[in-house]
PDB file of N, CA and C in Angstrom:
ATOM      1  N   UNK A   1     179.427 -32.434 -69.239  1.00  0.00           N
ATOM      2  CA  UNK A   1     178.519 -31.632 -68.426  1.00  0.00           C
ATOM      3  C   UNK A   1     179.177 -30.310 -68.015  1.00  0.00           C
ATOM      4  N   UNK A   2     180.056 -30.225 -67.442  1.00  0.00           N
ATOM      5  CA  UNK A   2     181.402 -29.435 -67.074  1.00  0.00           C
ATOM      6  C   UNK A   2     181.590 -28.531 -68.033  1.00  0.00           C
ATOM      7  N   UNK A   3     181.385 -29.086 -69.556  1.00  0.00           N
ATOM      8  CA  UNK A   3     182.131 -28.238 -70.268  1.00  0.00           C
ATOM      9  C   UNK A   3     181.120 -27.413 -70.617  1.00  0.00           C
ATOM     10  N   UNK A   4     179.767 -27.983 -71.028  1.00  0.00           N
ATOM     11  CA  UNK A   4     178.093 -27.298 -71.281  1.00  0.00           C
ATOM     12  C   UNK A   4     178.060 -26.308 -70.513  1.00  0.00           C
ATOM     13  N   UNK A   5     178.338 -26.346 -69.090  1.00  0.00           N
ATOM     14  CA  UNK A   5     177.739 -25.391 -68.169  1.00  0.00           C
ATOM     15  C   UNK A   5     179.278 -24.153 -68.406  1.00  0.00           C
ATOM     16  N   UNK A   6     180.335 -24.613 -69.171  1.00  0.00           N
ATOM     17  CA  UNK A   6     180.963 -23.098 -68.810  1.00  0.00           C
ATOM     18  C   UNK A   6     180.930 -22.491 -69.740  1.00  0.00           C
ATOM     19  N   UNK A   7     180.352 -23.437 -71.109  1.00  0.00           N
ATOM     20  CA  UNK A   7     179.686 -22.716 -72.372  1.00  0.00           C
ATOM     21  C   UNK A   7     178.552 -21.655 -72.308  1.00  0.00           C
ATOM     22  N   UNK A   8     177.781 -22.287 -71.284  1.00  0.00           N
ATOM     23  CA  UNK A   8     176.225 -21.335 -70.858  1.00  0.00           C
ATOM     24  C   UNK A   8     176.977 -20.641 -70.441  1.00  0.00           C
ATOM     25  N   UNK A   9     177.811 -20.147 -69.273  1.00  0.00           N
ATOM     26  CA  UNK A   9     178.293 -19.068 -68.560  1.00  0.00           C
ATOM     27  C   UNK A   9     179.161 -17.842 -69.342  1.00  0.00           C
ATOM     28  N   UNK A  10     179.903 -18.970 -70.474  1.00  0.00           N
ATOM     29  CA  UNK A  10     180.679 -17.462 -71.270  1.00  0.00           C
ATOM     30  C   UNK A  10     179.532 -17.262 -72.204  1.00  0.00           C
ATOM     31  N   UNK A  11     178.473 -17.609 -72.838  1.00  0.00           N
ATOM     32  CA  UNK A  11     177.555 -17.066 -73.548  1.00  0.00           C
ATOM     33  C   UNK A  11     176.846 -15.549 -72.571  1.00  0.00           C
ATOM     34  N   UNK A  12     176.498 -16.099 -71.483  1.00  0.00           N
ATOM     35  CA  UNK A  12     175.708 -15.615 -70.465  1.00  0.00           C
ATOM     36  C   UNK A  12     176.893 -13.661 -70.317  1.00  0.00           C
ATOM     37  N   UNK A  13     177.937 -14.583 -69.879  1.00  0.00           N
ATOM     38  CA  UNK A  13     178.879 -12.995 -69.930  1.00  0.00           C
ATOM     39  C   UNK A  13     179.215 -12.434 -71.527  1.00  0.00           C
ATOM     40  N   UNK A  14     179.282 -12.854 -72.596  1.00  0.00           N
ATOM     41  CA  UNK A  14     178.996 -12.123 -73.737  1.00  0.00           C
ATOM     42  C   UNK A  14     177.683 -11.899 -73.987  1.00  0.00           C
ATOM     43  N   UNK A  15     176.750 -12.123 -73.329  1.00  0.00           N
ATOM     44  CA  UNK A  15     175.210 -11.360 -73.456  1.00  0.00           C
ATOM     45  C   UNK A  15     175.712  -9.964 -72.565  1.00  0.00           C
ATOM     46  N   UNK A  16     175.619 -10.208 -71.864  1.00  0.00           N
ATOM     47  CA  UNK A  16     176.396  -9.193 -70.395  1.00  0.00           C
ATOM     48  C   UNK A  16     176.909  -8.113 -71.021  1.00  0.00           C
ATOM     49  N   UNK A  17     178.228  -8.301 -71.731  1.00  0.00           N
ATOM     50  CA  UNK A  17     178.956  -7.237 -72.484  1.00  0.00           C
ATOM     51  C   UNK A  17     178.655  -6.699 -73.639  1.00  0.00           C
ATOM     52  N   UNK A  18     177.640  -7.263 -74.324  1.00  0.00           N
ATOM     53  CA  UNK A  18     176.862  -6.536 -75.400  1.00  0.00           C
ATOM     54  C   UNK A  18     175.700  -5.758 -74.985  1.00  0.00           C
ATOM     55  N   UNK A  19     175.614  -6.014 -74.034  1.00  0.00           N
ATOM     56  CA  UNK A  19     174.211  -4.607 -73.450  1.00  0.00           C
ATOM     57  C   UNK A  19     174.770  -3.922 -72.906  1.00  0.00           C
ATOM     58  N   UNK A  20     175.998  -3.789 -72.029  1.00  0.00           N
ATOM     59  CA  UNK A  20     176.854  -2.649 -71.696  1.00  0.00           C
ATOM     60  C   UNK A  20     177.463  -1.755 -72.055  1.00  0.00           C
ATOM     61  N   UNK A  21     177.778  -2.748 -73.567  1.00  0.00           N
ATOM     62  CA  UNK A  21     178.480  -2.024 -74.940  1.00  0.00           C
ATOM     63  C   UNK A  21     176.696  -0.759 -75.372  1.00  0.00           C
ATOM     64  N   UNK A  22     176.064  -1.651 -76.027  1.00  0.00           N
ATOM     65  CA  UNK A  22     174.493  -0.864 -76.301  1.00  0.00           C
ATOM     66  C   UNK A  22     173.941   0.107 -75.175  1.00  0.00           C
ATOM     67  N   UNK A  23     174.407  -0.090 -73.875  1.00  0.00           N
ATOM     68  CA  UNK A  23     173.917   0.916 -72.705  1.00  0.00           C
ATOM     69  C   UNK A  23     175.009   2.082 -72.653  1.00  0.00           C
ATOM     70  N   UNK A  24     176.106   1.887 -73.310  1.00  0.00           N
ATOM     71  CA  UNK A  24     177.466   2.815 -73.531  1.00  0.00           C
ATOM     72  C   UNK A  24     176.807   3.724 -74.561  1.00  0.00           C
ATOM     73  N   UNK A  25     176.793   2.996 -75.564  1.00  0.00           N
ATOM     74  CA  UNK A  25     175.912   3.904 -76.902  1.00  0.00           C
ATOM     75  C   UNK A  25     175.016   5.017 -76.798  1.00  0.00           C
ATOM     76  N   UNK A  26     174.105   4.294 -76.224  1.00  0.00           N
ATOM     77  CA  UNK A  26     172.731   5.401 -75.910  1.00  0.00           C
ATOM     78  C   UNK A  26     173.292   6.593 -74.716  1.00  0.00           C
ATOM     79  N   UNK A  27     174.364   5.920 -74.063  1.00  0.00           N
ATOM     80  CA  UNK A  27     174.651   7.229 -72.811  1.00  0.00           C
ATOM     81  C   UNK A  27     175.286   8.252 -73.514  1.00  0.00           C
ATOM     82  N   UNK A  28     176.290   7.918 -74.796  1.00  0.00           N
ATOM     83  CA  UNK A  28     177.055   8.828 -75.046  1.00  0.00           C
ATOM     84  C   UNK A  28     176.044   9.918 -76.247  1.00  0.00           C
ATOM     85  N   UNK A  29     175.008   8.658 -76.786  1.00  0.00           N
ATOM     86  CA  UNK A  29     174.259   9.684 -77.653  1.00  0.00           C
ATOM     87  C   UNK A  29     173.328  10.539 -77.050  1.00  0.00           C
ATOM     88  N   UNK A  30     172.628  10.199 -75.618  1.00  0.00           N
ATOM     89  CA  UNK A  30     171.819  11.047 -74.736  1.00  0.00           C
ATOM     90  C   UNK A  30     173.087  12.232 -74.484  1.00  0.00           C
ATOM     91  N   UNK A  31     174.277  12.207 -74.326  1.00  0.00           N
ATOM     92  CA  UNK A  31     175.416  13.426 -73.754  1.00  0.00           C
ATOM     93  C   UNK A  31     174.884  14.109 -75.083  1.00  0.00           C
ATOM     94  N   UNK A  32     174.995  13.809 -75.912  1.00  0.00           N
ATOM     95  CA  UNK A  32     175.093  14.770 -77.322  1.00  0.00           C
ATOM     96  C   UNK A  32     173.955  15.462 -77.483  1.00  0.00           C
ATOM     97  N   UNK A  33     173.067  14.682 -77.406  1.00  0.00           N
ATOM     98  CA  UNK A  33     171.368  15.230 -77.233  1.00  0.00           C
ATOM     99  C   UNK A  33     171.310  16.392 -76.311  1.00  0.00           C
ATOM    100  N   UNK A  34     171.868  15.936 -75.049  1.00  0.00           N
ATOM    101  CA  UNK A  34     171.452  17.094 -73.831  1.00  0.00           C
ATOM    102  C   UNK A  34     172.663  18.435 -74.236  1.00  0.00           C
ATOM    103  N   UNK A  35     174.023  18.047 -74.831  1.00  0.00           N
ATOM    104  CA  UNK A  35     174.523  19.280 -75.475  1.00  0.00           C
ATOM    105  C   UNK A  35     173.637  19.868 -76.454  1.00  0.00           C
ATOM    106  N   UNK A  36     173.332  19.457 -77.210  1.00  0.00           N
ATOM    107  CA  UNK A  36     172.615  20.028 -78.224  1.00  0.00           C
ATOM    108  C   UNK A  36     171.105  20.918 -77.689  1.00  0.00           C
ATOM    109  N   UNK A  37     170.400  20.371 -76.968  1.00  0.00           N
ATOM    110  CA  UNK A  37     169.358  20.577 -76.395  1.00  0.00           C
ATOM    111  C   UNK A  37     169.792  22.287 -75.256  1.00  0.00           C
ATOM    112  N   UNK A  38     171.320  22.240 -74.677  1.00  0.00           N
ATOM    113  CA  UNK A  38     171.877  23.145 -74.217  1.00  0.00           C
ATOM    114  C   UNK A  38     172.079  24.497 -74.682  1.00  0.00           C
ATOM    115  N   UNK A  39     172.916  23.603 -76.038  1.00  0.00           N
ATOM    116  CA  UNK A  39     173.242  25.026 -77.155  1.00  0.00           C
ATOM    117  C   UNK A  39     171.592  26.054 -77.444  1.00  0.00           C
ATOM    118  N   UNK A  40     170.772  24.905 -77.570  1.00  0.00           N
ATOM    119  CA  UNK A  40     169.749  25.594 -78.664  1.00  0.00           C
ATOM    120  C   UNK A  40     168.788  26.315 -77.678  1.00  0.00           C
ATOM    121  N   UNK A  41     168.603  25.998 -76.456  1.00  0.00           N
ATOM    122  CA  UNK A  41     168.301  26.678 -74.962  1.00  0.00           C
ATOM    123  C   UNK A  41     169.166  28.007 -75.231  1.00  0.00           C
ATOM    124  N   UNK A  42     169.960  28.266 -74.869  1.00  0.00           N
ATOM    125  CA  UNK A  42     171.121  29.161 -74.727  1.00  0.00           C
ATOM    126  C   UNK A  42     170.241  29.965 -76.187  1.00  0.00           C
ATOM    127  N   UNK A  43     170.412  29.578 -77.314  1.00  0.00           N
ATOM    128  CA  UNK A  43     170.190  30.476 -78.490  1.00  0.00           C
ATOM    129  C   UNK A  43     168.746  31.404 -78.207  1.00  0.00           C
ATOM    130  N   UNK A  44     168.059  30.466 -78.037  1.00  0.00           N
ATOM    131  CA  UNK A  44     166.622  30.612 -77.551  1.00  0.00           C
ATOM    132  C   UNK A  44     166.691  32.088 -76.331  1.00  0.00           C
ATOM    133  N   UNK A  45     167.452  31.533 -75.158  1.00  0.00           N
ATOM    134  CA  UNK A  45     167.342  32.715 -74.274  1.00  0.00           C
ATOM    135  C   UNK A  45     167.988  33.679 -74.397  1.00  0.00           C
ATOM    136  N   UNK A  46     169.075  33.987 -75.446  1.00  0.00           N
ATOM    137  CA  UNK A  46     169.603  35.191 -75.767  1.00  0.00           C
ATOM    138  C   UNK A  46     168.771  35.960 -77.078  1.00  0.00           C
ATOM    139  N   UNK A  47     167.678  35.050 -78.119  1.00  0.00           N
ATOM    140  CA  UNK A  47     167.028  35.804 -78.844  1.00  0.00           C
ATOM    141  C   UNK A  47     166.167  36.479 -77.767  1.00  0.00           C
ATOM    142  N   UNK A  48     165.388  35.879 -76.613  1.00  0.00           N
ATOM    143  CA  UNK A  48     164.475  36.435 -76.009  1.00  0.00           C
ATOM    144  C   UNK A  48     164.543  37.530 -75.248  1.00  0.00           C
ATOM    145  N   UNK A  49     165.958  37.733 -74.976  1.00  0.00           N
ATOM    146  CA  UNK A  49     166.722  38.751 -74.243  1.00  0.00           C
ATOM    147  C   UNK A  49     166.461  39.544 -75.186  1.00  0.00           C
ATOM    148  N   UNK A  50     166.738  40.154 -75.919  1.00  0.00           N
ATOM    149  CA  UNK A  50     167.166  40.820 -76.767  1.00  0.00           C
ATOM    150  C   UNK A  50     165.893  41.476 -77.354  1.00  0.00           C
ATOM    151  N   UNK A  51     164.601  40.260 -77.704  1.00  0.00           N
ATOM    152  CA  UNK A  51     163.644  40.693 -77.833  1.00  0.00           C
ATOM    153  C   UNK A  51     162.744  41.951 -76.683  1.00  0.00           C
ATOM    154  N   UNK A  52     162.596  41.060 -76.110  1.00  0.00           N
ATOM    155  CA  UNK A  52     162.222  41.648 -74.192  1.00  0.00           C
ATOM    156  C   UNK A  52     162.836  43.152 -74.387  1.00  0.00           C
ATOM    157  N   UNK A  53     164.088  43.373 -74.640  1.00  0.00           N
ATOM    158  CA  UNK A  53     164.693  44.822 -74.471  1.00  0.00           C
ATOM    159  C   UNK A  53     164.138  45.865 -75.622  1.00  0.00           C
ATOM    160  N   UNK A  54     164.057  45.118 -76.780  1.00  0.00           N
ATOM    161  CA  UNK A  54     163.214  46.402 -77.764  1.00  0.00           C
ATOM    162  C   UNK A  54     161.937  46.112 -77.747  1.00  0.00           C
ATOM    163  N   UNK A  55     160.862  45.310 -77.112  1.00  0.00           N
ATOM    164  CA  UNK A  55     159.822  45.526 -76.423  1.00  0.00           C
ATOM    165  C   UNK A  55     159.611  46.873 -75.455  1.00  0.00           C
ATOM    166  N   UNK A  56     160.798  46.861 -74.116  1.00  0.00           N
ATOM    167  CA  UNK A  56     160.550  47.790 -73.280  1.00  0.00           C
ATOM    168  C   UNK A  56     160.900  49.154 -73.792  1.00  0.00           C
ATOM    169  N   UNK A  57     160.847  49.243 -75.139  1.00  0.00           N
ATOM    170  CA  UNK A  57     161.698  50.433 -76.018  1.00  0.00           C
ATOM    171  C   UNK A  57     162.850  50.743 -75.453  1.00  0.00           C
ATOM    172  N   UNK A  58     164.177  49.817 -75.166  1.00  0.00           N
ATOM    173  CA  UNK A  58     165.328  50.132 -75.488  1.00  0.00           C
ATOM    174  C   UNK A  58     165.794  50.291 -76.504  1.00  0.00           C
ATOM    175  N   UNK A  59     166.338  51.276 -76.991  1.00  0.00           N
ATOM    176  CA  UNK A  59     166.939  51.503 -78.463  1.00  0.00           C
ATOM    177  C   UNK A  59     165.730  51.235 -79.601  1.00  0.00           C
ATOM    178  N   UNK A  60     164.699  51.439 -79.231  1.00  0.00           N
ATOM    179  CA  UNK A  60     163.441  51.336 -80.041  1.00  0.00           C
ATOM    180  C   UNK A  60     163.960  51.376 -81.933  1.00  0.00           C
ATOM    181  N   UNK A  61     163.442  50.239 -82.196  1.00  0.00           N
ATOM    182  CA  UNK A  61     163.750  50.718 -83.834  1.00  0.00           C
ATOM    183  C   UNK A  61     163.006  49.382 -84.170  1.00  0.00           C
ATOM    184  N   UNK A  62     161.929  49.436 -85.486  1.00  0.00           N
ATOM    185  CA  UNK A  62     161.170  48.725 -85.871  1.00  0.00           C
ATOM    186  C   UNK A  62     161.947  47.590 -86.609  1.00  0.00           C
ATOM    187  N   UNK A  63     163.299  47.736 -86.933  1.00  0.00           N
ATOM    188  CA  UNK A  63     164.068  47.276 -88.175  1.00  0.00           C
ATOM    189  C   UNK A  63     164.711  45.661 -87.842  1.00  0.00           C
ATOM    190  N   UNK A  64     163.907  44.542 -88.068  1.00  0.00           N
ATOM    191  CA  UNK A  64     164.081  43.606 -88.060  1.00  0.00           C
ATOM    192  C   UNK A  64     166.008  43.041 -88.032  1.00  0.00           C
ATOM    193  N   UNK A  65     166.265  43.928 -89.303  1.00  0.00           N
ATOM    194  CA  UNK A  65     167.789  43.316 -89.519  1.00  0.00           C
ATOM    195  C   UNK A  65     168.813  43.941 -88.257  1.00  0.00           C
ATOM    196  N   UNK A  66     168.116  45.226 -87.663  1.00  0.00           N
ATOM    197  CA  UNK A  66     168.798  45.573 -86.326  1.00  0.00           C
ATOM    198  C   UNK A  66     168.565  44.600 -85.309  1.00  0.00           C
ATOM    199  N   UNK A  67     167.717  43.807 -84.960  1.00  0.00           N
ATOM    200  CA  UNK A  67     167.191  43.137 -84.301  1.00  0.00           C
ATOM    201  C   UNK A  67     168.156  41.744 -84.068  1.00  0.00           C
ATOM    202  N   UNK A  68     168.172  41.113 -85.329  1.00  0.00           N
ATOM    203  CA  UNK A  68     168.557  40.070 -85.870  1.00  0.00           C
ATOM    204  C   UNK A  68     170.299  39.957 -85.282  1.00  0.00           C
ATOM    205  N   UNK A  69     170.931  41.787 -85.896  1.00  0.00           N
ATOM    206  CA  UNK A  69     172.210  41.793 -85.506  1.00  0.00           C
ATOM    207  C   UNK A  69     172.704  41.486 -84.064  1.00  0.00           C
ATOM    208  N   UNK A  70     171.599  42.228 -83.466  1.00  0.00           N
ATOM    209  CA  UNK A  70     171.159  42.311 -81.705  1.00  0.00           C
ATOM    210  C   UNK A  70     171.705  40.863 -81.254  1.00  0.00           C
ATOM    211  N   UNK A  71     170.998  39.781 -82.247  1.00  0.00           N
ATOM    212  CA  UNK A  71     170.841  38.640 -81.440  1.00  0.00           C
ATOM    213  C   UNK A  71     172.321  37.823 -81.686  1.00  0.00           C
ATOM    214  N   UNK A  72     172.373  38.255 -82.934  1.00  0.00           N
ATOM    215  CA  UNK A  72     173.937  37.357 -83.355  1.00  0.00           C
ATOM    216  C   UNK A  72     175.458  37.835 -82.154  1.00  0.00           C
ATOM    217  N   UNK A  73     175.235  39.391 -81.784  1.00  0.00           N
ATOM    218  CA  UNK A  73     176.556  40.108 -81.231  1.00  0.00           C
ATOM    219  C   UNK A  73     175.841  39.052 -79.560  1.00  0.00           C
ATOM    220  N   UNK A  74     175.063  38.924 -79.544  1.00  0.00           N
ATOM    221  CA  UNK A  74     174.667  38.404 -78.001  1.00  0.00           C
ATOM    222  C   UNK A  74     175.194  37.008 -78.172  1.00  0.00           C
ATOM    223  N   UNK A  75     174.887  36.719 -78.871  1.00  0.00           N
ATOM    224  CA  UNK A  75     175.477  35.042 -79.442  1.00  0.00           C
ATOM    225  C   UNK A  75     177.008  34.952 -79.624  1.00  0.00           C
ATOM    226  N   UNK A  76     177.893  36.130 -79.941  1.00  0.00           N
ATOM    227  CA  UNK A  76     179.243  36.378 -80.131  1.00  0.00           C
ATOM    228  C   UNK A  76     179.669  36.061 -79.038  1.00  0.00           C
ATOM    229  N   UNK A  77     179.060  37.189 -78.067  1.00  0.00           N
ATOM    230  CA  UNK A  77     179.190  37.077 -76.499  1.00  0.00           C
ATOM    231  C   UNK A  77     178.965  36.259 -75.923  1.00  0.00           C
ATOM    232  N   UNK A  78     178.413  35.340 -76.067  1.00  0.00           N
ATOM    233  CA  UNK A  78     177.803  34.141 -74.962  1.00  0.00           C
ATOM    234  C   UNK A  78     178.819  33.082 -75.263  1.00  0.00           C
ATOM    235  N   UNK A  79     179.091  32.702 -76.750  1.00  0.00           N
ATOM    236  CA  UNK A  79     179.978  32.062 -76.844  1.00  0.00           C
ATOM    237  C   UNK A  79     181.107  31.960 -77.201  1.00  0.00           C
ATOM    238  N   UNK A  80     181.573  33.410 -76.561  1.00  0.00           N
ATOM    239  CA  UNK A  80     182.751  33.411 -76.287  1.00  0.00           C
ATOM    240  C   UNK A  80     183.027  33.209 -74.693  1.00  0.00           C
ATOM    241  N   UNK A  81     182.231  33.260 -73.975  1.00  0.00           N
ATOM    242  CA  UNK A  81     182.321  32.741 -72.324  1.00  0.00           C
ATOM    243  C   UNK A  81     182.215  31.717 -72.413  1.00  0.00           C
ATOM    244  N   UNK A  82     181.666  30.693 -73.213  1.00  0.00           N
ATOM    245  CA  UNK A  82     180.930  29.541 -73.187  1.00  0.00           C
ATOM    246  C   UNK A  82     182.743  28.983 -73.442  1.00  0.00           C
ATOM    247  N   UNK A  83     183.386  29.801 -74.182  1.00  0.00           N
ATOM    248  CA  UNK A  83     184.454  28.771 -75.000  1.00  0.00           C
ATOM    249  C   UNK A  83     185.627  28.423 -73.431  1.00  0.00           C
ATOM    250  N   UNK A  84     185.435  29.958 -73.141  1.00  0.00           N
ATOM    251  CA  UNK A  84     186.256  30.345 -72.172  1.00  0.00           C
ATOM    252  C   UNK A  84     186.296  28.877 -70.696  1.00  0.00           C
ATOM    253  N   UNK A  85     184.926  28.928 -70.762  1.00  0.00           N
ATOM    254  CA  UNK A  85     184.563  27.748 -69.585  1.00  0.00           C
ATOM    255  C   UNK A  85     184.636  26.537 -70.024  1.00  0.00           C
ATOM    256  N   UNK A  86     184.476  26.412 -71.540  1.00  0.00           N
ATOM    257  CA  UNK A  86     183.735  25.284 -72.089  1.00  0.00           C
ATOM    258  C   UNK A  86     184.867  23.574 -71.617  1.00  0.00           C
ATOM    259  N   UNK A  87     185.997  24.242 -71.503  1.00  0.00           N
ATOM    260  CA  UNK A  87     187.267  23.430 -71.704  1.00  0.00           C
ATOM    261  C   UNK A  87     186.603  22.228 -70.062  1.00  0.00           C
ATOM    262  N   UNK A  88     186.456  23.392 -68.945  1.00  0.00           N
ATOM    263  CA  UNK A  88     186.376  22.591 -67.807  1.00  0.00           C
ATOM    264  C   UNK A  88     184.909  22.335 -67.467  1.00  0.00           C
ATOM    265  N   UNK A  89     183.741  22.687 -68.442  1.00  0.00           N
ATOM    266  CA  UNK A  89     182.528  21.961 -68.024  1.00  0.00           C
ATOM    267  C   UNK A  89     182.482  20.714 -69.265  1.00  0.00           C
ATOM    268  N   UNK A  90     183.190  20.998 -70.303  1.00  0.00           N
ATOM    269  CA  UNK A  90     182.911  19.923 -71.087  1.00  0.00           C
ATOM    270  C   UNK A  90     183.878  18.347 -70.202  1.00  0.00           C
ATOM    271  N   UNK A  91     184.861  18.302 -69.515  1.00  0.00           N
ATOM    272  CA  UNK A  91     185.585  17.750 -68.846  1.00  0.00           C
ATOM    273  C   UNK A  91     184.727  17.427 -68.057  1.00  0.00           C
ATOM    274  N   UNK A  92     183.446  17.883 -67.055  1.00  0.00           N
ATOM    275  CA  UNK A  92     182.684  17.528 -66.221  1.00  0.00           C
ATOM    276  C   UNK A  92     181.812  16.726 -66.744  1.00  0.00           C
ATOM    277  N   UNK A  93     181.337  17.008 -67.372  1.00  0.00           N
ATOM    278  CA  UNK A  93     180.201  16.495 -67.953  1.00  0.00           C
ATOM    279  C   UNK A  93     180.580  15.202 -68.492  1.00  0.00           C
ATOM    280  N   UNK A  94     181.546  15.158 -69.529  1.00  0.00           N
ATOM    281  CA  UNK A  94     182.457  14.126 -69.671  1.00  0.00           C
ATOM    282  C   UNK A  94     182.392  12.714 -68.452  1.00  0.00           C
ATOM    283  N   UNK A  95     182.655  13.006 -67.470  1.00  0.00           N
ATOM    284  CA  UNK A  95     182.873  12.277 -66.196  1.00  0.00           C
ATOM    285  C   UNK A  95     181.390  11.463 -65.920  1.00  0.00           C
ATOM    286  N   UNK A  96     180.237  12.648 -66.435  1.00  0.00           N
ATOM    287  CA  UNK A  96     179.471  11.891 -65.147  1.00  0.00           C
ATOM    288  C   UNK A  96     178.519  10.953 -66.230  1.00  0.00           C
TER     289      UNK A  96
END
């Protein structure tokens, strides 16, 4: 009887540790998701920047591939701050 019931109990705690293991999984693949979801935010609001400004005719020029360059040197820039910080928000984020 004794021995049945501590069989149920270590079954019961290896059920336990396989959904913690599977609840580990999905947390670390939701981190990756919400990075990713970050980066492509970020891309998004520096094309729109950029757009917005030769809208208000800054540097007015119809020329798509000027445009395009616009967005990549903004993208140079962003992530090169991004790298600069990246060390101690990726460490945060990490944590929580």
């Amino acid at each position: 009887q004794n021995e049945k019931e501590l069989q149920d109990v270590v079954k019961q705690q290896e059920e336990k540790m396989f959904q913690l293991i599977d609840k580990s999984g999905e947390v670390t693949r939701l981190k990756a998701e919400v990075s990713q979801l970050k980066r492509s935010l970020q891309h998004a609001e520096t094309e729109a920047k950029v757009l917005w400004e030769e809208m208000r005719g800054k540097e007015l020029q119809g020329d798509s591939a000027y445009v395009q360059e616009r967005v990549m040197l903004r993208r140079e820039v962003r992530l090169g701050s991004c790298r600069a910080e990246g060390s101690s928000s990726h460490l945060t984020m990490d944590k929580e």
